[in-house]
N, C-alpha and C. Protein backbone atom coordinates (compact mmCIF):
# COMPACT_ATOMS: atom_id res chain seq x y z
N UNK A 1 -56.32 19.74 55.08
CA UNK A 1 -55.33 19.57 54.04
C UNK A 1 -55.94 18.98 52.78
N UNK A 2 -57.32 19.20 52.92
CA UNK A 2 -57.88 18.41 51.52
C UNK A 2 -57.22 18.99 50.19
N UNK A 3 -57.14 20.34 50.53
CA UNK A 3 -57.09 21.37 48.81
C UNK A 3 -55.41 20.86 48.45
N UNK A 4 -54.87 20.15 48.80
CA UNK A 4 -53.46 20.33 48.51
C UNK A 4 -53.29 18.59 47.67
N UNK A 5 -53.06 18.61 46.22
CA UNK A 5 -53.30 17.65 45.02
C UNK A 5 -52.14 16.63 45.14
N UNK A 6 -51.18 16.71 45.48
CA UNK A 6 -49.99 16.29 45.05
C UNK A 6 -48.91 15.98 46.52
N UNK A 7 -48.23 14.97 46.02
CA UNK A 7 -47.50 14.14 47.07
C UNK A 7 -46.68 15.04 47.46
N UNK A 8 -47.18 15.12 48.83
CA UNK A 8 -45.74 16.11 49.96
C UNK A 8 -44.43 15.50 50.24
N UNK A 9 -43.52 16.15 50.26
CA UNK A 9 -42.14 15.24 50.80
C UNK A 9 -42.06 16.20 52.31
N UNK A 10 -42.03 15.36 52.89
CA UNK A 10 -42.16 15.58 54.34
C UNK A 10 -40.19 15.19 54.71
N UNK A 11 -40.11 16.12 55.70
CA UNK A 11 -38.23 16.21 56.18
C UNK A 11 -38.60 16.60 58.02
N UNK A 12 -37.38 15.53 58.12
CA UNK A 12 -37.57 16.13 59.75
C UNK A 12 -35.60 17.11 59.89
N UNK A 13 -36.10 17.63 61.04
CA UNK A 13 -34.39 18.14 61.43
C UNK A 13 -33.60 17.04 61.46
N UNK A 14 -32.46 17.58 61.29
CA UNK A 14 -31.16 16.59 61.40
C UNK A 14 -30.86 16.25 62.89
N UNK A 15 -31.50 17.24 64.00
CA UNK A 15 -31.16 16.89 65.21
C UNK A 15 -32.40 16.19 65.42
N UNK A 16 -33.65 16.27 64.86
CA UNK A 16 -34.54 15.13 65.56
C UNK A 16 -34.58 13.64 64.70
N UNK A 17 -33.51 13.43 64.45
CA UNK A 17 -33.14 12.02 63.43
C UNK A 17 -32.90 10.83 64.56
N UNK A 18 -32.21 11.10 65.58
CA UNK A 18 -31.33 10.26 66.74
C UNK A 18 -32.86 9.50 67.85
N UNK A 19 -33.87 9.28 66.71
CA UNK A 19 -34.88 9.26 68.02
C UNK A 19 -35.73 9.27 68.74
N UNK A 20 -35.34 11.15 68.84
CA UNK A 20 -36.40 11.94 69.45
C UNK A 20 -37.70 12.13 69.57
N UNK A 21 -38.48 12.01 70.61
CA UNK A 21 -40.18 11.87 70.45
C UNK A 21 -40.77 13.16 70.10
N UNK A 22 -40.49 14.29 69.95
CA UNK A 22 -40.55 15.40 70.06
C UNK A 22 -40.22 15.95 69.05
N UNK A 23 -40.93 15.92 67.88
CA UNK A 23 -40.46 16.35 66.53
C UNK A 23 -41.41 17.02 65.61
N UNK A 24 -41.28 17.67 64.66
CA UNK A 24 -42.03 18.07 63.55
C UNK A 24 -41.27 17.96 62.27
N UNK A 25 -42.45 17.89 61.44
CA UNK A 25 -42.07 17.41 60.10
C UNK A 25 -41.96 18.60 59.48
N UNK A 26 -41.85 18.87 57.93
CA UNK A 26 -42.00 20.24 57.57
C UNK A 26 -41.94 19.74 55.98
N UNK A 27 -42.92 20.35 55.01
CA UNK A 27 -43.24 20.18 53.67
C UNK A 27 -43.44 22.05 53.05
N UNK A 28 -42.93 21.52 51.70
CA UNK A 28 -42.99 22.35 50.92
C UNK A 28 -43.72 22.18 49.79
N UNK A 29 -44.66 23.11 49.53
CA UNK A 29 -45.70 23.21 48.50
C UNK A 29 -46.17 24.67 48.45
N UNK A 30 -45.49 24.92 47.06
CA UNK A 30 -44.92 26.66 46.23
C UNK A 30 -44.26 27.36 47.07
N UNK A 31 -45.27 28.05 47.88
CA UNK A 31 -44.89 29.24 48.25
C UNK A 31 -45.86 28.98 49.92
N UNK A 32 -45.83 27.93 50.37
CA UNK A 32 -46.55 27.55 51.75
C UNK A 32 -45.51 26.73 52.34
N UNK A 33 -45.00 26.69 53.83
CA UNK A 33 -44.40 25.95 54.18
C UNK A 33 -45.53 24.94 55.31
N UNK A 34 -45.68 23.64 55.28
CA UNK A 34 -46.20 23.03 56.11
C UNK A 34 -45.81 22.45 57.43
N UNK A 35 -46.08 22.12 58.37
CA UNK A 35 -45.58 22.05 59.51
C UNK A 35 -46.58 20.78 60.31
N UNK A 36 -46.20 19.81 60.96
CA UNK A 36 -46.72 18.68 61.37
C UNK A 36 -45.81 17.76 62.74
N UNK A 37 -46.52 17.39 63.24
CA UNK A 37 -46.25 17.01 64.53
C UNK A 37 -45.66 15.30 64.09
N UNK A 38 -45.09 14.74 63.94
CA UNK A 38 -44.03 13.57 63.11
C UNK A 38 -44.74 12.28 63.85
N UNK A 39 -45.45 12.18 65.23
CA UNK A 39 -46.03 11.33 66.35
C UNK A 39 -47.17 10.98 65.75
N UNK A 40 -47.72 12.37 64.74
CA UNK A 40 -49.26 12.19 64.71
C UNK A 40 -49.24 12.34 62.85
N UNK A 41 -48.77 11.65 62.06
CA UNK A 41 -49.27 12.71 60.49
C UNK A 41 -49.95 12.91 59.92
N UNK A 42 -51.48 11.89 60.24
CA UNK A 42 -52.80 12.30 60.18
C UNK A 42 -53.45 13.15 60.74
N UNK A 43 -52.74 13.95 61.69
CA UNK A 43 -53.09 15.25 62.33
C UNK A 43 -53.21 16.30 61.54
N UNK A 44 -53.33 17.55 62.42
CA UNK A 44 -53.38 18.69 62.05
C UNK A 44 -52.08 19.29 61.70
N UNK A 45 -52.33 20.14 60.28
CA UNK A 45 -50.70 20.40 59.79
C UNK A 45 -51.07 22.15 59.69
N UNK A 46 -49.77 22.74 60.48
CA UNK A 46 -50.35 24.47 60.51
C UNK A 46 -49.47 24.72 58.71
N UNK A 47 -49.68 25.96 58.19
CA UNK A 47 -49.41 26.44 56.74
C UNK A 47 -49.04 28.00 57.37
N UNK A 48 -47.80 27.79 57.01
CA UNK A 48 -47.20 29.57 56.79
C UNK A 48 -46.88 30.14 55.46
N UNK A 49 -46.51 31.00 55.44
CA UNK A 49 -46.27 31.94 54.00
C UNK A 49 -44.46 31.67 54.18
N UNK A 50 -43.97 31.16 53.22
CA UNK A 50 -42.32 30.86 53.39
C UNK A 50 -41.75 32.01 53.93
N UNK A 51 -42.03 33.09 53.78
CA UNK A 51 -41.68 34.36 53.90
C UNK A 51 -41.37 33.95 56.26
N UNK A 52 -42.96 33.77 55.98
CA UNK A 52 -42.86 33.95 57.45
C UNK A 52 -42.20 32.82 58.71
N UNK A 53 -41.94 31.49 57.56
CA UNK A 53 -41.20 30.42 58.26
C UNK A 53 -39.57 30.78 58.07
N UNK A 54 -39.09 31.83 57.13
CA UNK A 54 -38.17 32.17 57.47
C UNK A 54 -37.31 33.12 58.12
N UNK A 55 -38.29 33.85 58.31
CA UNK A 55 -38.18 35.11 59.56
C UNK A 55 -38.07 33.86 60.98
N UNK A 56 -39.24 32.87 61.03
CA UNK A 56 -39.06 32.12 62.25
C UNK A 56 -37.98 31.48 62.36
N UNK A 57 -37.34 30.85 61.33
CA UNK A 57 -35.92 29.80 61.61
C UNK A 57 -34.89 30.85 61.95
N UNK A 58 -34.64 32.20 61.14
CA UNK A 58 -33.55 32.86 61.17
C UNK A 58 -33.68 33.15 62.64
N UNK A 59 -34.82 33.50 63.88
CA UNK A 59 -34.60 33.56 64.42
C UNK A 59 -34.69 33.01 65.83
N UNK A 60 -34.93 31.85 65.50
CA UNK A 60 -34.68 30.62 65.73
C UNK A 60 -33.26 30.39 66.21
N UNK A 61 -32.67 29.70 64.80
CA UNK A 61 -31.42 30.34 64.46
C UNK A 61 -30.58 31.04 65.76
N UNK A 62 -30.92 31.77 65.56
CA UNK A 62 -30.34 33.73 66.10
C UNK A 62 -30.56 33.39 67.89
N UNK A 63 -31.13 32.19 68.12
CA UNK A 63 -31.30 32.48 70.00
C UNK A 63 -31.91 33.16 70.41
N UNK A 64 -33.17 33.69 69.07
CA UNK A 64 -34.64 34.09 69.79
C UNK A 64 -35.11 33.68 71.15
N UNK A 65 -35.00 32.50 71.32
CA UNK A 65 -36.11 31.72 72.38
C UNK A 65 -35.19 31.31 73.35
N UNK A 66 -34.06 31.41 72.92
CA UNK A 66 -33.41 31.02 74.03
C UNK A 66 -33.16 31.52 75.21
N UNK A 67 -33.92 31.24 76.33
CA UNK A 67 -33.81 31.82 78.01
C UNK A 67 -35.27 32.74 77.70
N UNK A 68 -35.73 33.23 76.81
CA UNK A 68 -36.41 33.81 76.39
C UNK A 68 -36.41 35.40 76.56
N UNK A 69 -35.12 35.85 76.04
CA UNK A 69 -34.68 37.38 76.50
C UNK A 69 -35.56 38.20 75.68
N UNK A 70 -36.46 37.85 74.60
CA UNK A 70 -36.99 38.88 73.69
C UNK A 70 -38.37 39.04 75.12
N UNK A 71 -37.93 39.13 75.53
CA UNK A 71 -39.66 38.80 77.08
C UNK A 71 -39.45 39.81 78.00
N UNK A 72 -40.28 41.02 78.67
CA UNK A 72 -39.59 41.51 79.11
C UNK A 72 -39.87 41.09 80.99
N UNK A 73 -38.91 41.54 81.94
CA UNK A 73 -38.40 40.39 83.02
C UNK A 73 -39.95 40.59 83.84
């Protein structure tokens, strides 16, 4: 994360507020969405293309993962 100049505002979910050990953070800088483990923030932070963190939430969202039916049996 050296190349990146300027103070991140880091947000967690509204459901991992109550707590939870099990969380990630998430920053925005232009057109990159950042992603970070909330336990560790000197860690390793993965970088998507917004494009592609929002294909992931929508389906997310949508009960992609849930039971994991996009899988086949």
């Amino acid at each position: 994360m050296g190349d990146v100049r300027f103070p991140l505002q880091w947000h967690k979910a509204r459901a991992s507020a109550n707590g939870g050990g099990n969380c990630v953070e998430v920053a925005v800088a232009g057109r990159i969405v950042l992603v970070r483990n909330s336990r560790d923030p000197e860690g390793a932070v993965l970088a998507f293309a917004a494009a592609q963190w929002d294909a992931f939430v929508r389906a997310a969202r949508g009960g992609a993962a849930d039971g994991r039916r996009d899988l086949p049996e």
